[in-house]
N, C-alpha and C. Protein backbone atom coordinates (compact mmCIF):
# COMPACT_ATOMS: atom_id res chain seq x y z
N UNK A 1 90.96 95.05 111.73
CA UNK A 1 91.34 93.70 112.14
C UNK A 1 90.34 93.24 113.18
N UNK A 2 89.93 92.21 112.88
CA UNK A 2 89.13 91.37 113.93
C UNK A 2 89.10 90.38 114.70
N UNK A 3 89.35 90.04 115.83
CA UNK A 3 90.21 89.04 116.60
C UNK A 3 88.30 88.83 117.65
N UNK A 4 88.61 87.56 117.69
CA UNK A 4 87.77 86.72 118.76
C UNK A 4 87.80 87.13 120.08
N UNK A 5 88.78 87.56 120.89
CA UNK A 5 89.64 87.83 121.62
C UNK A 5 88.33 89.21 122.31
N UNK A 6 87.99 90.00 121.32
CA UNK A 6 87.38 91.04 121.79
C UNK A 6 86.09 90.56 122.26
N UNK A 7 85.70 89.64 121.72
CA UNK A 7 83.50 88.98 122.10
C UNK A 7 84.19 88.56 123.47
N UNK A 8 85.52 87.98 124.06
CA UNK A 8 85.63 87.29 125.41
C UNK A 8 85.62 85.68 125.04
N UNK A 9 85.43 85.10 124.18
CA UNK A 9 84.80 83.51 123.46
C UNK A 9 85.10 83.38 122.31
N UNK A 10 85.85 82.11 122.27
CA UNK A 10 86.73 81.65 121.05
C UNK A 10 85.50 81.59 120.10
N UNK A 11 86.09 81.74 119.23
CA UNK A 11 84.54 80.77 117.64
C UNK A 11 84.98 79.60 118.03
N UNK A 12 83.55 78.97 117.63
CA UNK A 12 83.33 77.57 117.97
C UNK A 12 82.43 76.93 116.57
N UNK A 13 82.56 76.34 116.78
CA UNK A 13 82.13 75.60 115.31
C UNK A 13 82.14 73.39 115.52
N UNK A 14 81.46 73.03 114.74
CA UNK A 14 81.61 71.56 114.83
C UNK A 14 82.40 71.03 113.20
N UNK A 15 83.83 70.35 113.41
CA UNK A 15 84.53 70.25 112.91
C UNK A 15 83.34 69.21 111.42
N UNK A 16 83.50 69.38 110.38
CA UNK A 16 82.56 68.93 109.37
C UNK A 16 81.26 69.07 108.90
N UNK A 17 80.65 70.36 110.01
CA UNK A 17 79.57 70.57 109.42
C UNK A 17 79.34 71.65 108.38
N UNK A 18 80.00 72.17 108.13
CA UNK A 18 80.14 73.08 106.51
C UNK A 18 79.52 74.66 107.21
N UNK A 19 80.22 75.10 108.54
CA UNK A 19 79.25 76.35 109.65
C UNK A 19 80.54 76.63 109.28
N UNK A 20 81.68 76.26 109.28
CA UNK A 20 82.85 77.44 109.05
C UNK A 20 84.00 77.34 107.63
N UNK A 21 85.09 78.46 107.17
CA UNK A 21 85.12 77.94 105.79
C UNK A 21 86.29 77.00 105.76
N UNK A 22 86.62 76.03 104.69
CA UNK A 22 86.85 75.46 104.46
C UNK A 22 88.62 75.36 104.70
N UNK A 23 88.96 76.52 104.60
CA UNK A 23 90.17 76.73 104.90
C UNK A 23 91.05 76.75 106.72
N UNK A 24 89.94 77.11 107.23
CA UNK A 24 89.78 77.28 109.19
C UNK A 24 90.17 75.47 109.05
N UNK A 25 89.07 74.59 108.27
CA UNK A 25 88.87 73.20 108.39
C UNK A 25 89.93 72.40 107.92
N UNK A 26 90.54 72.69 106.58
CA UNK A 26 92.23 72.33 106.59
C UNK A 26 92.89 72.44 107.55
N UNK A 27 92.98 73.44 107.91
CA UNK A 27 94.57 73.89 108.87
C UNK A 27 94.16 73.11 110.15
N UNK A 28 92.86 72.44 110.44
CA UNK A 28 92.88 71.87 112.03
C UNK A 28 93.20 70.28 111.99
N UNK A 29 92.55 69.80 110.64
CA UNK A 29 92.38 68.57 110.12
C UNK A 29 93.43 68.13 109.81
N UNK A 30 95.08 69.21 109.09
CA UNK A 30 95.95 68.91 108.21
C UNK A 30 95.91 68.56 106.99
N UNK A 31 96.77 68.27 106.54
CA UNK A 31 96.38 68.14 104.96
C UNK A 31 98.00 66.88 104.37
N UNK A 32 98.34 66.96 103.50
CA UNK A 32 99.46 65.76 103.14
C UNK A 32 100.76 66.51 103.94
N UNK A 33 100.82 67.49 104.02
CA UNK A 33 101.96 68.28 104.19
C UNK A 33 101.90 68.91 104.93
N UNK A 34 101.10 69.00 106.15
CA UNK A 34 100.91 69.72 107.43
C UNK A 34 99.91 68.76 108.13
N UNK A 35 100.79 68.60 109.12
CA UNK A 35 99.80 67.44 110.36
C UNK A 35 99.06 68.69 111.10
N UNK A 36 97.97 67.29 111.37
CA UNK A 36 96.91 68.37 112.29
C UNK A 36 97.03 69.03 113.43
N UNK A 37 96.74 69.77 113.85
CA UNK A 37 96.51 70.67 114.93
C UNK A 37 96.41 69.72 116.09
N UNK A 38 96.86 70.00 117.45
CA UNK A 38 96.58 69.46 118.28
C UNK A 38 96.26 70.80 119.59
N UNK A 39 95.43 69.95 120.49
CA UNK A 39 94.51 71.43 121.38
C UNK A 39 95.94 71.83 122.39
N UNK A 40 95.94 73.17 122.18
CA UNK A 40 96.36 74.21 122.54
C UNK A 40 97.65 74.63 121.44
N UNK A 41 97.57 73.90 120.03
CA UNK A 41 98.47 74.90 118.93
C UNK A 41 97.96 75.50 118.69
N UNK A 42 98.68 76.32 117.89
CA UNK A 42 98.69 77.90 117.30
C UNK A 42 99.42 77.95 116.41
N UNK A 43 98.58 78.52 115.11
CA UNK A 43 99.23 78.06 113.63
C UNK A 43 98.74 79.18 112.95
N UNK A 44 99.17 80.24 112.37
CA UNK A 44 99.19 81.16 111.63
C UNK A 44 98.90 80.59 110.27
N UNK A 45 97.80 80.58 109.80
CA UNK A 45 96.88 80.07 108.08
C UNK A 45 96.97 81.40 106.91
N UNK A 46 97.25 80.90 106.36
CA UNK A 46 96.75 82.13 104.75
C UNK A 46 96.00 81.00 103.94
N UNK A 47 94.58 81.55 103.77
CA UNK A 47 93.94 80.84 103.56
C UNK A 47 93.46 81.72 101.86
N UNK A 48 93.83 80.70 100.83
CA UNK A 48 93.41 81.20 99.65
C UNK A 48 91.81 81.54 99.73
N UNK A 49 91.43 82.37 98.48
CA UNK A 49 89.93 82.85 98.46
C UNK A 49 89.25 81.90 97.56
N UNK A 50 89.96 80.21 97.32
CA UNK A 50 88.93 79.46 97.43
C UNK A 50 88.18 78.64 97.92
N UNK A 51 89.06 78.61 99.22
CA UNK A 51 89.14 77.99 100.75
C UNK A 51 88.31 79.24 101.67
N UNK A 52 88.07 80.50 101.43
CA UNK A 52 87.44 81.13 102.07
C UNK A 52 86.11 81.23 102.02
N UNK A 53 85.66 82.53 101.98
CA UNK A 53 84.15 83.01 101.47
C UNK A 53 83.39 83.05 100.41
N UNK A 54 84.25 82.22 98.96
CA UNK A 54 83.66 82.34 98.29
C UNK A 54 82.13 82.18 97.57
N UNK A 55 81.88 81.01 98.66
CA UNK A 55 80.46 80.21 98.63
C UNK A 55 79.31 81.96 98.82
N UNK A 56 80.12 82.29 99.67
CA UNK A 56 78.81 83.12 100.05
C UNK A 56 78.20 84.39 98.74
N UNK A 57 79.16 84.47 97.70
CA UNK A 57 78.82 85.06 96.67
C UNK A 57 78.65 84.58 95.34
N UNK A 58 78.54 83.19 95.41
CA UNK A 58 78.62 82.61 94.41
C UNK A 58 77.23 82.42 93.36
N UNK A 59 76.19 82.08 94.29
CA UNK A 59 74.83 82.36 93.69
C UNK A 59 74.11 83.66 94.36
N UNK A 60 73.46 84.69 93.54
CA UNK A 60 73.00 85.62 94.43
C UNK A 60 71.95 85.26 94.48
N UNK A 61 72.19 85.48 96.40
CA UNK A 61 70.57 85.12 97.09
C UNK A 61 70.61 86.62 98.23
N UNK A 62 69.92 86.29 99.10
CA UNK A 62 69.87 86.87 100.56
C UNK A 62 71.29 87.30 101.04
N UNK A 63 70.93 88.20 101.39
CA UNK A 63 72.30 88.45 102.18
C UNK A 63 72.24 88.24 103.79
N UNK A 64 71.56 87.64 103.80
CA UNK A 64 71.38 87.01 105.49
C UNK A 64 72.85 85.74 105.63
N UNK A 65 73.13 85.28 104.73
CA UNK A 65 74.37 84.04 104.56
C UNK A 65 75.22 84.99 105.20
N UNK A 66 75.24 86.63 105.28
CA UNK A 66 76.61 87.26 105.30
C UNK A 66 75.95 87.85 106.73
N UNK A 67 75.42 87.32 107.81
CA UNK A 67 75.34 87.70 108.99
C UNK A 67 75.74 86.40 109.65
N UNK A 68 75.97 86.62 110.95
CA UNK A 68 76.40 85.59 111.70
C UNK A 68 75.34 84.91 112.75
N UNK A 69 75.63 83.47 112.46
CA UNK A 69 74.07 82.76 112.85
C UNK A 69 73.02 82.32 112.15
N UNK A 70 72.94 83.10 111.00
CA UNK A 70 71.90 82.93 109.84
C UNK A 70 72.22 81.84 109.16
N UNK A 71 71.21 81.02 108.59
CA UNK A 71 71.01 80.13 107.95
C UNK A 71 71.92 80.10 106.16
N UNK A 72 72.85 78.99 106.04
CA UNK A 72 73.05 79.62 105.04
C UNK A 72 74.67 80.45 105.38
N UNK A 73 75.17 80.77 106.44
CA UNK A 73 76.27 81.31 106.75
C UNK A 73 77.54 80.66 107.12
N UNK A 74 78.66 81.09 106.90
CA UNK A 74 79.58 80.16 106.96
C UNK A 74 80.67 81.32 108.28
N UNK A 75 81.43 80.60 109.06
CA UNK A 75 82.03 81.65 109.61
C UNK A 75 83.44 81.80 109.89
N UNK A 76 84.39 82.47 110.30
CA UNK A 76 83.99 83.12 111.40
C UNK A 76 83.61 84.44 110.51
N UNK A 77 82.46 85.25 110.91
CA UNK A 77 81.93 86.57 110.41
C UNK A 77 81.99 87.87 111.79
N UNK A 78 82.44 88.67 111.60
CA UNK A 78 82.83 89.62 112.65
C UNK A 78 81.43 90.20 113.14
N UNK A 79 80.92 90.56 114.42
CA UNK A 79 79.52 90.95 114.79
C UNK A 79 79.48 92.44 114.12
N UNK A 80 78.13 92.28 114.04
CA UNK A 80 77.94 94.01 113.25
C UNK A 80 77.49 95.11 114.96
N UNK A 81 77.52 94.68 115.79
CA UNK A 81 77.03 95.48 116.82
C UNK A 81 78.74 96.11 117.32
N UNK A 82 79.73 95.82 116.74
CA UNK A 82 81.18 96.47 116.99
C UNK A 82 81.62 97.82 116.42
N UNK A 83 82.12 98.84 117.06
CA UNK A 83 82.29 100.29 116.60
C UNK A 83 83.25 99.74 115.80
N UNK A 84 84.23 98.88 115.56
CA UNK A 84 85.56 99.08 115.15
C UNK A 84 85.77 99.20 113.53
N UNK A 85 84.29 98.59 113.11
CA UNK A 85 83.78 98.57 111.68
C UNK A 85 84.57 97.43 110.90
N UNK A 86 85.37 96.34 111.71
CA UNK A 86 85.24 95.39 111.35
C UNK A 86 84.59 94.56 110.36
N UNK A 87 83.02 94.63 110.61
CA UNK A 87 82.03 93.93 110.02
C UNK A 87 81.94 94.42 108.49
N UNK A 88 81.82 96.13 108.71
CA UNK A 88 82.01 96.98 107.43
C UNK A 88 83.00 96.28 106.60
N UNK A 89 84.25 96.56 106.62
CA UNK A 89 85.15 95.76 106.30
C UNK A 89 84.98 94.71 105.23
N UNK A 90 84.78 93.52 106.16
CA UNK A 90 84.75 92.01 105.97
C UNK A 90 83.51 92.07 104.46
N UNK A 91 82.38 93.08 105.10
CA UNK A 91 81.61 92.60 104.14
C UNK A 91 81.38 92.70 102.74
N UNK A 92 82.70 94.24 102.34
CA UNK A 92 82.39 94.88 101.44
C UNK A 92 83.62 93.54 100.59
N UNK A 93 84.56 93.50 101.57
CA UNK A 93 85.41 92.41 100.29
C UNK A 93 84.67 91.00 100.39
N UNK A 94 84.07 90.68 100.83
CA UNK A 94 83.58 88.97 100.90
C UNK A 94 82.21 88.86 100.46
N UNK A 95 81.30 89.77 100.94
CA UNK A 95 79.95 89.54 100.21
C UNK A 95 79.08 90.89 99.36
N UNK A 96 80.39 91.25 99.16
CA UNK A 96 79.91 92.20 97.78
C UNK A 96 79.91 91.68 96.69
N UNK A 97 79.22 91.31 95.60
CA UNK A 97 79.28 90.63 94.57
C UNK A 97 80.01 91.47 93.33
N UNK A 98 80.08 93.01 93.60
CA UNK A 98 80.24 93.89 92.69
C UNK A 98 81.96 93.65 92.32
N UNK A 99 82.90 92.85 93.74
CA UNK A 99 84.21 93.03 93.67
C UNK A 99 84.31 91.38 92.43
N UNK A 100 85.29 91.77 91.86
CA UNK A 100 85.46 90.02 91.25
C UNK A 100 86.49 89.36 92.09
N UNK A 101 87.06 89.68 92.93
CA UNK A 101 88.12 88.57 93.44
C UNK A 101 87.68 88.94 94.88
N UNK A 102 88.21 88.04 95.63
CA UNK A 102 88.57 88.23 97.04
C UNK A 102 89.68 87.90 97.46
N UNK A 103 90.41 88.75 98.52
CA UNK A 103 91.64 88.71 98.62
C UNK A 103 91.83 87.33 99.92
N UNK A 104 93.09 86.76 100.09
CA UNK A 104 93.41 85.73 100.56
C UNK A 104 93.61 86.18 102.13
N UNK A 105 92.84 85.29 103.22
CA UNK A 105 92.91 85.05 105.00
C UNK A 105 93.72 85.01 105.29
N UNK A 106 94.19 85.93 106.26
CA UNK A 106 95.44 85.16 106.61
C UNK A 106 94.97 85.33 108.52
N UNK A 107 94.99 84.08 109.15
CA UNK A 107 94.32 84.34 110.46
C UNK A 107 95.28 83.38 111.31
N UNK A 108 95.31 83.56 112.47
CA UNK A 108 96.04 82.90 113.64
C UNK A 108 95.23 82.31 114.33
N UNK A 109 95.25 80.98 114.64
CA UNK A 109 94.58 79.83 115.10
C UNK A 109 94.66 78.86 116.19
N UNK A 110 94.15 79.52 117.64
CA UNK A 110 94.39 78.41 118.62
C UNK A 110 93.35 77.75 118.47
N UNK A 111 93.64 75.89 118.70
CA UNK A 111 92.76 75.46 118.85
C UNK A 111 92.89 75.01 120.30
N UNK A 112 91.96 75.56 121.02
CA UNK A 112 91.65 75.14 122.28
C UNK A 112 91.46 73.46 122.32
N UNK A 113 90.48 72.96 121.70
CA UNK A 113 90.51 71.52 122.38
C UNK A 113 88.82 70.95 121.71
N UNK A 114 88.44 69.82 122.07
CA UNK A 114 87.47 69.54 122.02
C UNK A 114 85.98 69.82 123.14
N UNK A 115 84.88 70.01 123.02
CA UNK A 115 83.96 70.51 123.44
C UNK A 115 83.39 68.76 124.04
C-alpha cells in the first residue's frame, strides 16, 4: 500500500492537464451523481481500470511514462527510491503489458485546496 502521507507532501497535480488519471479527476470535479469535492473533503474513490492507468499500456513505447515526472506519465505513481516495494507492486499490475486486465483503484482523497 502506498499513501502520500510517507514523501511528507500531498500529490499535486493541475486539475485538466491530463498529469494525473482520469479517475483522481472525476471524483474532484464530480460527475451527474456526485458533487464535487470541496478543499478539505475526503472521499474514498474506486476507480475503474478505465479511468485508471490504462493509457500507460496501451501503445507500447518507453517505459519512462511508468516513472514519475517523466514525460508522457500520468500519476499518482509511487517513488521507486522506497524499501516498501510499493513501486514493484504498482508496476507489475499497471505497466506490464504481459497482464490483460488491470485491476480497479480504490484510493482515499483529501483535497487540500487550491494552490
Amino acid at each position: 500500500i502506498y499513501t502520500t502521507k510517507d514523501k511528507g507532501t500531498p500529490y499535486r497535480w493541475t486539475l485538466g492537464d491530463g498529469s494525473t488519471i482520469k479517475g483522481i479527476e472525476l471524483a474532484v470535479l464530480g460527475t451527474d451523481d456526485v458533487p464535487p469535492m470541496k478543499p478539505g473533503g475526503i472521499r474514498r474513490v474506486i476507480v475503474p481500470a478505465s479511468l485508471g492507468y490504462q493509457s500507460l499500456i496501451a501503445k507500447p513505447t518507453s517505459n519512462a511514462k511508468c516513472t514519475a515526472g517523466e514525460q508522457g506519465s500520468i500519476g499518482p505513481i509511487p517513488p521507486k527510491n522506497v524499501d516498501s516495494g510499493a513501486y514493484q507492486r504498482w508496476y507489475q499490475f499497471y505497466c506490464n503489458p504481459r497482464i490483460p486486465y488491470q485491476p480497479d483503484l480504490v484510493l482515499d482523497v483529501k483535497l487540500y485546496g487550491r494552490r
